[in-house]
C-alpha atoms as a PDB file:
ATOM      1  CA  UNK A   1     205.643 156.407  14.967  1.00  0.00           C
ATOM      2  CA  UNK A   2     205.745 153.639  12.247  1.00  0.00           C
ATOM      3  CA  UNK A   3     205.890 154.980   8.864  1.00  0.00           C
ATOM      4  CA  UNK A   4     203.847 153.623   5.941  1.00  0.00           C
ATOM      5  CA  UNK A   5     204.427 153.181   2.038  1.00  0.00           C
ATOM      6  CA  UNK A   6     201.445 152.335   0.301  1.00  0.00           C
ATOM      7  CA  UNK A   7     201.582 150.671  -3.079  1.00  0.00           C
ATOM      8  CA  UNK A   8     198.883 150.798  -5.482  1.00  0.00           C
ATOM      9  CA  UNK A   9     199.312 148.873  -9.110  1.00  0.00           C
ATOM     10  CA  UNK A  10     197.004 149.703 -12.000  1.00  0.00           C
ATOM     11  CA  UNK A  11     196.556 149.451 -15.656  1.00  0.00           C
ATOM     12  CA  UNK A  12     194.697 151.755 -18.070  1.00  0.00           C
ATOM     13  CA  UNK A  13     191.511 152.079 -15.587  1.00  0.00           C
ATOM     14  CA  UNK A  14     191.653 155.538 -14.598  1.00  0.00           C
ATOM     15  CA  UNK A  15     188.019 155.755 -13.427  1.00  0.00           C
ATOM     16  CA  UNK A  16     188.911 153.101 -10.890  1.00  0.00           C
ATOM     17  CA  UNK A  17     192.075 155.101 -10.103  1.00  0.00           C
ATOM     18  CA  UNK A  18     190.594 157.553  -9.584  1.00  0.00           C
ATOM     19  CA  UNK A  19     188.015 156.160  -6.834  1.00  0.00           C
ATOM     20  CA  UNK A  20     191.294 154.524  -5.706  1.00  0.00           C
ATOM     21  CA  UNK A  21     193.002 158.326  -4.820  1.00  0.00           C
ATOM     22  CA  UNK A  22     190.111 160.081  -3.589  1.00  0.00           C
ATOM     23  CA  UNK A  23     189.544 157.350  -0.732  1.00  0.00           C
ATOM     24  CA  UNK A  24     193.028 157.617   0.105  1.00  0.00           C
ATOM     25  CA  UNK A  25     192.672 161.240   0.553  1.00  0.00           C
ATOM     26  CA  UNK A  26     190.384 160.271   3.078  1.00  0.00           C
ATOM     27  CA  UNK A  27     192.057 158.175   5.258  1.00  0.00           C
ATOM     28  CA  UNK A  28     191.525 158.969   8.759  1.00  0.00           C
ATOM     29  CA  UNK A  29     195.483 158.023   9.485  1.00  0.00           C
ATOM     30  CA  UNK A  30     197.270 159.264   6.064  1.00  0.00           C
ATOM     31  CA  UNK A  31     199.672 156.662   4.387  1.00  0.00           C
ATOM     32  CA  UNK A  32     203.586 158.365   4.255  1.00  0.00           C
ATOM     33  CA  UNK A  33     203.834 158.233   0.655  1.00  0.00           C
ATOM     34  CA  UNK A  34     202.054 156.557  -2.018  1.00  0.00           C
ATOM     35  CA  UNK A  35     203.720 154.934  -5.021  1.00  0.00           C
ATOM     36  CA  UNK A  36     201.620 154.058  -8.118  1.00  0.00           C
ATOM     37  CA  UNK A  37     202.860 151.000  -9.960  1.00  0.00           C
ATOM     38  CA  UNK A  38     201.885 151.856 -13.379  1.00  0.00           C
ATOM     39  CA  UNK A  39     201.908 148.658 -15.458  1.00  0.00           C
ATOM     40  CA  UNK A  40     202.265 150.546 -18.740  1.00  0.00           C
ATOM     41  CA  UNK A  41     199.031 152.795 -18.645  1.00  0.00           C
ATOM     42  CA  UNK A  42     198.854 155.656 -21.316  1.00  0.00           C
ATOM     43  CA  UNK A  43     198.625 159.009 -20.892  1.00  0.00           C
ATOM     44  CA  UNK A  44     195.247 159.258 -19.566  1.00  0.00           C
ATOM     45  CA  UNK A  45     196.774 157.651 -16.489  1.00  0.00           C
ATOM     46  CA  UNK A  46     199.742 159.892 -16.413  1.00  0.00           C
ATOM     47  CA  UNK A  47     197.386 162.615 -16.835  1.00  0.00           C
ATOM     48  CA  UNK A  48     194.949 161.716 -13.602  1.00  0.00           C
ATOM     49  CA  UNK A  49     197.904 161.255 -11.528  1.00  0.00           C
ATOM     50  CA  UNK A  50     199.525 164.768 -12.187  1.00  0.00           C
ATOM     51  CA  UNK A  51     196.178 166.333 -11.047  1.00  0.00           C
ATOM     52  CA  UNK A  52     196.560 164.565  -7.661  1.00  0.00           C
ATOM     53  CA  UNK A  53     199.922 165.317  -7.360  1.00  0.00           C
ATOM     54  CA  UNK A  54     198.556 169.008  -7.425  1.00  0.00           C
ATOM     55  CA  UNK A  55     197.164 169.005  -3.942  1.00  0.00           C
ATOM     56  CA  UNK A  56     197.574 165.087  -2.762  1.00  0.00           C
ATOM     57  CA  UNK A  57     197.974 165.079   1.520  1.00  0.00           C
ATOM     58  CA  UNK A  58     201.530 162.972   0.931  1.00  0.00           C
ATOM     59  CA  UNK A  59     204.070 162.577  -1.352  1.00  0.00           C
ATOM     60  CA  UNK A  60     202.339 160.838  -4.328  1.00  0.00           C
ATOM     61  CA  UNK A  61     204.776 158.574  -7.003  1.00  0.00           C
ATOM     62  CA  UNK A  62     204.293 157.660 -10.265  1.00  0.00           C
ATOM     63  CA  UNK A  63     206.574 154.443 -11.152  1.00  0.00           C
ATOM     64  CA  UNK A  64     206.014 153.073 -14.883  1.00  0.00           C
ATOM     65  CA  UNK A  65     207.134 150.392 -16.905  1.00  0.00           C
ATOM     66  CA  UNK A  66     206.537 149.670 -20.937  1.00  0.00           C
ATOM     67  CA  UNK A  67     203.293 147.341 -21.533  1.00  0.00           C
ATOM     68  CA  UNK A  68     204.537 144.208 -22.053  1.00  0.00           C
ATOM     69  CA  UNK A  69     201.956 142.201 -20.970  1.00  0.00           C
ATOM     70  CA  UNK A  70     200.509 141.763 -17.081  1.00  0.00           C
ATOM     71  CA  UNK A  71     203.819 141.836 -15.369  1.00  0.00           C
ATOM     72  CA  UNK A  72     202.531 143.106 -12.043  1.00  0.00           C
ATOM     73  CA  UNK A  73     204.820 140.956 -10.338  1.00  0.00           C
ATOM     74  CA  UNK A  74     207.484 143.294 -11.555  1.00  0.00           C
ATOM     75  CA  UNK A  75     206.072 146.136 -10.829  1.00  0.00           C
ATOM     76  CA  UNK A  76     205.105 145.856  -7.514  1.00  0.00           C
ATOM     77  CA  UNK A  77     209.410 144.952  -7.307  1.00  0.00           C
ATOM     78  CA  UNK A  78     210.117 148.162  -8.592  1.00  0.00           C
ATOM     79  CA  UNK A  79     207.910 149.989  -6.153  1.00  0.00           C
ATOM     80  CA  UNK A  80     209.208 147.826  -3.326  1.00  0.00           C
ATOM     81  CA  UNK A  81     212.386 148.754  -4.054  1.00  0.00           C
ATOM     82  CA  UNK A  82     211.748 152.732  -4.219  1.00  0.00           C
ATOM     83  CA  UNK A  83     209.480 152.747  -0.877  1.00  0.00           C
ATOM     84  CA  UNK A  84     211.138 154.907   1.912  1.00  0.00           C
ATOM     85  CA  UNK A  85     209.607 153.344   4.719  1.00  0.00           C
ATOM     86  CA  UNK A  86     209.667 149.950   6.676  1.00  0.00           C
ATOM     87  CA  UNK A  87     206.074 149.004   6.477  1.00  0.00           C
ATOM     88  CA  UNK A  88     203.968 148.370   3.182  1.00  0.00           C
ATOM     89  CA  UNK A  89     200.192 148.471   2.456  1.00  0.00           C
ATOM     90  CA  UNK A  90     199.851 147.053  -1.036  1.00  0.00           C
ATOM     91  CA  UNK A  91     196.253 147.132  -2.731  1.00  0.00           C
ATOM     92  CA  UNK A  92     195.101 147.108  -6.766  1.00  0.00           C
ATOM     93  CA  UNK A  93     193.899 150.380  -8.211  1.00  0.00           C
ATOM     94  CA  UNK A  94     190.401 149.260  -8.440  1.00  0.00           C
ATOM     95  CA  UNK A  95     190.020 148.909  -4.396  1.00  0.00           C
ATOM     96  CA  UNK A  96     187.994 151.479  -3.082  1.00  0.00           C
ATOM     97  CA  UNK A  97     189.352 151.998   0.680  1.00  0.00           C
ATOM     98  CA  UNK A  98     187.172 152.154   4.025  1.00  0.00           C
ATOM     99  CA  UNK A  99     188.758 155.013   5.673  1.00  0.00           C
ATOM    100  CA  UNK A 100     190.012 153.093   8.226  1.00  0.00           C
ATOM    101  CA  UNK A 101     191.810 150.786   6.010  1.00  0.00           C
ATOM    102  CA  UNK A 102     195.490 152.677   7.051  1.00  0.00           C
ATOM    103  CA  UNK A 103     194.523 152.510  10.760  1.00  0.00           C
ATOM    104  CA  UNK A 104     193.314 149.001  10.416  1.00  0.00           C
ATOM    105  CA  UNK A 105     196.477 147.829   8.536  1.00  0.00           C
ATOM    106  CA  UNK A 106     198.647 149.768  11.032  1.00  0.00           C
ATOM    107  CA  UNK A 107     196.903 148.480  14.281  1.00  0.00           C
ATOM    108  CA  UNK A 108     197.293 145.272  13.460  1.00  0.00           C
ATOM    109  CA  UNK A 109     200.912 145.341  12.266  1.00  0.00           C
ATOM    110  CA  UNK A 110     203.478 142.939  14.394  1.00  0.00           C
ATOM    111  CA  UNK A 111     206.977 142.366  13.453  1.00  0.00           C
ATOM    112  CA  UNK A 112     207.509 138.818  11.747  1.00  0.00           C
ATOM    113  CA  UNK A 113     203.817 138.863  10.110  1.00  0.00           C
ATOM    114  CA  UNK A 114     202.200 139.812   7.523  1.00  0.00           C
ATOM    115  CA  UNK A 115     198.394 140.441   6.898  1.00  0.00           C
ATOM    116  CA  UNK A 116     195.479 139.650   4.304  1.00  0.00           C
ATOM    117  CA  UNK A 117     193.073 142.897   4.774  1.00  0.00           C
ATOM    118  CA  UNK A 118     189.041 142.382   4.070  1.00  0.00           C
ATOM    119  CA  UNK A 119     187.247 142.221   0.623  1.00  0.00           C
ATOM    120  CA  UNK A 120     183.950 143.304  -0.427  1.00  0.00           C
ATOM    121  CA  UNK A 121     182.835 142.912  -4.352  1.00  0.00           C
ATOM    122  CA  UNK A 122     180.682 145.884  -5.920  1.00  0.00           C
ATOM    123  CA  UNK A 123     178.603 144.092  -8.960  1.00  0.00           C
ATOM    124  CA  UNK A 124     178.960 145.543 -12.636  1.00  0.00           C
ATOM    125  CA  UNK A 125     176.135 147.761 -12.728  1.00  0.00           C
ATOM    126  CA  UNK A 126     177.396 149.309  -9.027  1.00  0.00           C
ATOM    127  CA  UNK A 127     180.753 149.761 -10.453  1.00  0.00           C
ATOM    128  CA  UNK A 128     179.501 151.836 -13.568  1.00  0.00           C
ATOM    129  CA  UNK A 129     177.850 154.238 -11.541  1.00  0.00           C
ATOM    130  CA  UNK A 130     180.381 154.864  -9.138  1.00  0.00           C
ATOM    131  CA  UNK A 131     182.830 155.277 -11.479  1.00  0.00           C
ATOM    132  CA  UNK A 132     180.374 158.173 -13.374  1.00  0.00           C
ATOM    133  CA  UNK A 133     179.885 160.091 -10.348  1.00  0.00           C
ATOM    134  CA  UNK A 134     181.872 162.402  -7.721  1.00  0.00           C
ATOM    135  CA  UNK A 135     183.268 160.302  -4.954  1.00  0.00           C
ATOM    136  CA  UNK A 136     181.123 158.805  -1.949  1.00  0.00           C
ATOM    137  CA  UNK A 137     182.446 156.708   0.840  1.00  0.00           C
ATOM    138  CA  UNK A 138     181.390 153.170   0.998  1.00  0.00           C
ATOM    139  CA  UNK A 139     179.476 151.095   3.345  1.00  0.00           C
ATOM    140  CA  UNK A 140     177.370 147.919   4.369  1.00  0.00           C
ATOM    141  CA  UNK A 141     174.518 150.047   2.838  1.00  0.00           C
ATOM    142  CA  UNK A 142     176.059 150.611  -0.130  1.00  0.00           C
ATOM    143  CA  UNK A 143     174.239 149.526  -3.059  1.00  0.00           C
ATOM    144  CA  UNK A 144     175.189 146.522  -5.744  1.00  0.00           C
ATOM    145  CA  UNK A 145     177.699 144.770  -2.691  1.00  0.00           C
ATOM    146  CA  UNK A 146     178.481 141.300  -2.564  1.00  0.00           C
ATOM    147  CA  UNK A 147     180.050 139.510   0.189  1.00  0.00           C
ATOM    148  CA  UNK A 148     178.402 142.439   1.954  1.00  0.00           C
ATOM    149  CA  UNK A 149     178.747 140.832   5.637  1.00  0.00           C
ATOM    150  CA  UNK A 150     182.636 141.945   5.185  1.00  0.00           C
ATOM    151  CA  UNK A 151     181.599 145.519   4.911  1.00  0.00           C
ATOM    152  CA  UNK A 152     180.513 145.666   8.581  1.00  0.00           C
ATOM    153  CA  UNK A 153     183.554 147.467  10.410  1.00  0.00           C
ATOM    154  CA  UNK A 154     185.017 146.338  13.885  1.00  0.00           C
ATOM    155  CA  UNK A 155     188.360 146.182  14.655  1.00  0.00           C
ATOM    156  CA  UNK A 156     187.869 144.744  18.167  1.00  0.00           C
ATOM    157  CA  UNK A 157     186.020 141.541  16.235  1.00  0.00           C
ATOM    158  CA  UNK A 158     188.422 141.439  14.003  1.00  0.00           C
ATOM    159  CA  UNK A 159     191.482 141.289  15.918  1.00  0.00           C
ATOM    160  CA  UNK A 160     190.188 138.230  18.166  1.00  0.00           C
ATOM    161  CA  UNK A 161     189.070 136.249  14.800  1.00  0.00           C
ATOM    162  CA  UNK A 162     192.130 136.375  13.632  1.00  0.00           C
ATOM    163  CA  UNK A 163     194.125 133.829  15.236  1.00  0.00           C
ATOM    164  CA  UNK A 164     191.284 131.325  14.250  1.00  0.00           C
ATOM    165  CA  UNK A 165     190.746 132.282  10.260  1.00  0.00           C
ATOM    166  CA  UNK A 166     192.472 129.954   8.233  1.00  0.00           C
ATOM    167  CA  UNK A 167     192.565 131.156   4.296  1.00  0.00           C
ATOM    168  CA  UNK A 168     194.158 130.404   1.319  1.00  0.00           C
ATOM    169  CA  UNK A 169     197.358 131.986   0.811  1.00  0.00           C
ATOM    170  CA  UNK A 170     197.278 134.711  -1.814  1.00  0.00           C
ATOM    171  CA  UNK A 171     197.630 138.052  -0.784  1.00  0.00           C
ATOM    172  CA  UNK A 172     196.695 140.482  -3.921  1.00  0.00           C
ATOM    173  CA  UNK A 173     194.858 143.064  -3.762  1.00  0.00           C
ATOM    174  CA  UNK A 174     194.912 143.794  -0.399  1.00  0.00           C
ATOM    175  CA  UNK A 175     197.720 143.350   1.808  1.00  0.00           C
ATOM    176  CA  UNK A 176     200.932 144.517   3.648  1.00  0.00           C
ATOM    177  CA  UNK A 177     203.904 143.470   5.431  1.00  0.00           C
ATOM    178  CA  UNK A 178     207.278 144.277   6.264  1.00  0.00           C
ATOM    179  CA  UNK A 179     209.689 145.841   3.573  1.00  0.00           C
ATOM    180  CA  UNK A 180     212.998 143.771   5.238  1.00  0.00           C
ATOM    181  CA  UNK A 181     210.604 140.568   4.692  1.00  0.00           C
ATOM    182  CA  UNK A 182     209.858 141.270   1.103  1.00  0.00           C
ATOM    183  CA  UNK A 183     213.766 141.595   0.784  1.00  0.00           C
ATOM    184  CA  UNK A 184     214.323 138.426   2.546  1.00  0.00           C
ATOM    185  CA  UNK A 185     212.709 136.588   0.059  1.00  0.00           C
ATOM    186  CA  UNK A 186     213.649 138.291  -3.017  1.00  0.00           C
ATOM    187  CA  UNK A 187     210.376 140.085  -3.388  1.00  0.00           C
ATOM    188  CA  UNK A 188     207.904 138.657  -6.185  1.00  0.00           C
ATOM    189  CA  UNK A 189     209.117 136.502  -8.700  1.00  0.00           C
ATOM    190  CA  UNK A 190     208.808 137.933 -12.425  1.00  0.00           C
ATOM    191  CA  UNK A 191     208.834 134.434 -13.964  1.00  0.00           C
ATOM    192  CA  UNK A 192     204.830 135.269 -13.628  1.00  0.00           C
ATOM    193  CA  UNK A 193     203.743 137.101 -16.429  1.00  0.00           C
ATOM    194  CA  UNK A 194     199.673 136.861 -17.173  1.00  0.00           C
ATOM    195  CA  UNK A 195     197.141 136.552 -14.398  1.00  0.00           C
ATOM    196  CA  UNK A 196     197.892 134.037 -11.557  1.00  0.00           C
ATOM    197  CA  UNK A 197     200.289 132.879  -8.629  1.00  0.00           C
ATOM    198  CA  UNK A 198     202.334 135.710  -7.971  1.00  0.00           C
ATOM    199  CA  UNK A 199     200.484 136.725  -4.880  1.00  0.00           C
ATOM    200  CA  UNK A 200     200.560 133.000  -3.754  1.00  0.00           C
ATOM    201  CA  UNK A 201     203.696 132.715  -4.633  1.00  0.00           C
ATOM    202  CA  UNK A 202     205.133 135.372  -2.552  1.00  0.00           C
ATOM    203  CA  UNK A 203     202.662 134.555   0.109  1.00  0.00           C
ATOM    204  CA  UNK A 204     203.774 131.316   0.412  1.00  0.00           C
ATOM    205  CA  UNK A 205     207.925 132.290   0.888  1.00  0.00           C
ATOM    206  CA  UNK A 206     207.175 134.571   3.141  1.00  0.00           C
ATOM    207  CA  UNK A 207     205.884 131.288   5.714  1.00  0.00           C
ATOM    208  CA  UNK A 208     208.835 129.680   4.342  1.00  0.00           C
ATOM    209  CA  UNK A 209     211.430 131.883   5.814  1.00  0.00           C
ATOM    210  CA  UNK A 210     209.100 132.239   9.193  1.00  0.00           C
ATOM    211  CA  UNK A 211     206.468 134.362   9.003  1.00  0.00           C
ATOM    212  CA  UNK A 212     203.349 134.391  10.009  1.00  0.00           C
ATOM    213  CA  UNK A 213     199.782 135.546   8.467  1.00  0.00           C
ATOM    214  CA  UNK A 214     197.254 137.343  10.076  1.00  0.00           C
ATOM    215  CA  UNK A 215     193.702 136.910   8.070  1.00  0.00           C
ATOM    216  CA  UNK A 216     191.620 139.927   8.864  1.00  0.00           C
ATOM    217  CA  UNK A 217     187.877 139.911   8.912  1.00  0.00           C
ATOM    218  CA  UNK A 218     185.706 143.165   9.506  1.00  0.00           C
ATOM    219  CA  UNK A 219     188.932 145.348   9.140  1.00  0.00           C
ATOM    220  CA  UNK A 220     191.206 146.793   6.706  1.00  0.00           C
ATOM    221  CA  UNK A 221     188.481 146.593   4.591  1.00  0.00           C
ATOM    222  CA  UNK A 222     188.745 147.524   0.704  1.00  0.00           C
ATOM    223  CA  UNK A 223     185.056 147.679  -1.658  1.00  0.00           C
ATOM    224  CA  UNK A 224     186.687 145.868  -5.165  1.00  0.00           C
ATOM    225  CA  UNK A 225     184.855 147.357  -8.288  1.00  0.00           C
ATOM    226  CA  UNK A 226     183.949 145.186 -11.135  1.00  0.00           C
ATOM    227  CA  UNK A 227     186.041 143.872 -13.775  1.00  0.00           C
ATOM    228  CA  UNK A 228     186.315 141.455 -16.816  1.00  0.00           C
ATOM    229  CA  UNK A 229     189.041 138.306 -16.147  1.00  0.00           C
ATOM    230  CA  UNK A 230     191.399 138.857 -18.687  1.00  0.00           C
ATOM    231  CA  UNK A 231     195.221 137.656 -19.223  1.00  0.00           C
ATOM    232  CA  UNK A 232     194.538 134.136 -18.519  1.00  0.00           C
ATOM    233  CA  UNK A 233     196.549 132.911 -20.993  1.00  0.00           C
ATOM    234  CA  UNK A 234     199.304 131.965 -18.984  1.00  0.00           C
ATOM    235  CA  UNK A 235     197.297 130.401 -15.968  1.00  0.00           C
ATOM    236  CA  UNK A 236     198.039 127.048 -16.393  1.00  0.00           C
ATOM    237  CA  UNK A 237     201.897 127.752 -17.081  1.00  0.00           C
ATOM    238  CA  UNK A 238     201.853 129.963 -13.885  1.00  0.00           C
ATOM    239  CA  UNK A 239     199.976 127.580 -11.603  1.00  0.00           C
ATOM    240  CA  UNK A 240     202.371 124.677 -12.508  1.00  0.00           C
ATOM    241  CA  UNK A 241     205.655 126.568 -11.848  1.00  0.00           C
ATOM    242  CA  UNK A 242     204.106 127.630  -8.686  1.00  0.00           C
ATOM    243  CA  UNK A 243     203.076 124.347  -7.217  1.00  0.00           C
ATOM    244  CA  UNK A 244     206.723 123.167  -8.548  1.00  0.00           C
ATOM    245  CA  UNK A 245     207.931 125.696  -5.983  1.00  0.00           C
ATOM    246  CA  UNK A 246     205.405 124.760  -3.032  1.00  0.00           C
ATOM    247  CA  UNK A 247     206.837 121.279  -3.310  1.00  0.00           C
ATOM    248  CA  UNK A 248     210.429 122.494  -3.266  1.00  0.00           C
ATOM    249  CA  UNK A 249     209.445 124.894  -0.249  1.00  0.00           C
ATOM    250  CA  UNK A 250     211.514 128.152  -1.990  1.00  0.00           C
ATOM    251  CA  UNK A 251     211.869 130.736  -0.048  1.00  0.00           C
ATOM    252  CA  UNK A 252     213.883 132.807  -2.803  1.00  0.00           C
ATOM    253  CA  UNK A 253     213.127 133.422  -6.472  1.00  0.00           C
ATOM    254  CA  UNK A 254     216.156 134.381  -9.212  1.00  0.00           C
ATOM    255  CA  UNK A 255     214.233 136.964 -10.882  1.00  0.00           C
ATOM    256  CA  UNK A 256     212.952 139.450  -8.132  1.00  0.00           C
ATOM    257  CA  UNK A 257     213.424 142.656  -6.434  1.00  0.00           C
ATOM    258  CA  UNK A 258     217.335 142.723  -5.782  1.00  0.00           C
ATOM    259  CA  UNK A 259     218.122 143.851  -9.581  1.00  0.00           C
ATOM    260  CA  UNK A 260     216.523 146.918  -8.758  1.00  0.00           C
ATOM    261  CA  UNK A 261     217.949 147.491  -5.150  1.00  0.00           C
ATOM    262  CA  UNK A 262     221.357 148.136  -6.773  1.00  0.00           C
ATOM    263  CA  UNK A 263     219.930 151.595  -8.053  1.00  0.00           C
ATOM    264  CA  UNK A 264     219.070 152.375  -4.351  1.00  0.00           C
ATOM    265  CA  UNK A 265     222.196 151.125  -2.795  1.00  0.00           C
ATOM    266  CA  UNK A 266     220.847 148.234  -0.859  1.00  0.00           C
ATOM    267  CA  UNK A 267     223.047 145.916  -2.379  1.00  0.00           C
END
């Protein structure tokens, strides 16, 4: 039986949290462990996550760093580097999950790939009242959806779209992959501070050193909740560095996740 560490980053948005955690709960195939990568959230944060830690189905982590700015880059590192298990499921803390998003994620897991899950946006208005209510699951019927065609669920369709389903390369908020692939590459670089081209970034190394992506349609599906675009200042800066490396074809980044292997005894 594969085992799974799922990764969830977030920044002073418990509501969204929140939403985040009770659809986990729900899973119909329960995630190993779950690490939050806490970007430098105050205490209302730390506060939510204690309460699930109460009574939460799996082990459930809280990993923090000081706000210094977005650095998600770096925190996602940091929660690389404490997972237990060989596969990861990485999502934001405002994804809302379908509860077959594990199953998905896990069905379609091969060794030397790596997958982009599904992505349906819930407008402003939608995401205001979800957030000031008890928890419901999701659906194509789910009011204030956009993209709503990729809330219909079917694995089977899915998995034979894939090999034809060419996309972009950024990963974000909804991914996973192999941990040893991660490592191969030095994990995400944490020259990107701000919003921008970390996911593409790491995206991108991964094909470098061989892997493959699998672009999933109709599965591992995740409902993303509203938000403002904010820490753009950098976006130009990160963009620039980031086609610099596409040209060079890296496959390894200085600043990434082996400075914090050393604790574990990886090195």
């Amino acid at each position: 039986m594969m085992k799974i560490s799922l990764i969830i980053s977030t920044y002073n948005r418990p509501s969204a949290l929140k939403l985040c955690l009770e659809s986990v709960k729900r899973q119909n195939r329960l995630p190993d462990e779950v690490i939050i990568g806490d970007d430098g959230s105050g205490d209302e944060t730390a506060a939510l996550i204690r309460e699930f830690q109460k009574d939460f189905p799996v082990p459930l982590l809280h990993v923090w760093q000081e706000d210094k700015g977005f650095r998600v880059g770096k925190i996602r590192n940091k929660c690389i580097a404490k997972a237990k298990y060989d596969y990861i499921v990485q999502v934001d803390g405002d994804m809302v999950l379908h509860s077959s998003f594990i199953t998905d994620h896990l069905s379609c897991a091969r060794r030397g790939y790596y997958i982009k899950g599904g992505r349906v946006n819930i407008t402003r208005m939608e995401t205001e009242r979800l957030c000031n209510r008890e928890y419901t699951p999701l659906g194509f019927f789910t009011w204030g959806l956009t993209r709503r065609e990729n809330a219909i669920h079917c694995l089977f369709l899915a998995k034979c779209l894939a090999p034809y389903r060419k996309t972009r390369p950024g990963l974000g908020c909804n991914t996973s992959f192999w941990r040893k692939d991660a490592l191969r590459i030095n994990g995400y670089d944490e020259y990107y501070v701000g919003w921008g081209g970390e996911d593409y970034d790491f995206s991108v190394r991964l094909l470098n050193v061989g892997c493959k992506k699998i672009a999933l349609k109709f599965a591992a599906i995740g409902f993303h909740l509203w938000h403002e675009d904010k820490y753009m200042e950098n976006r130009k800066k990160n963009f620039d560095y980031y086609n610099e490396k596409v040209e060079q074809k890296a496959t390894w980044c200085e600043n990434g996740i082996d400075q914090y292997l050393k604790d574990n005894n990886e090195m």
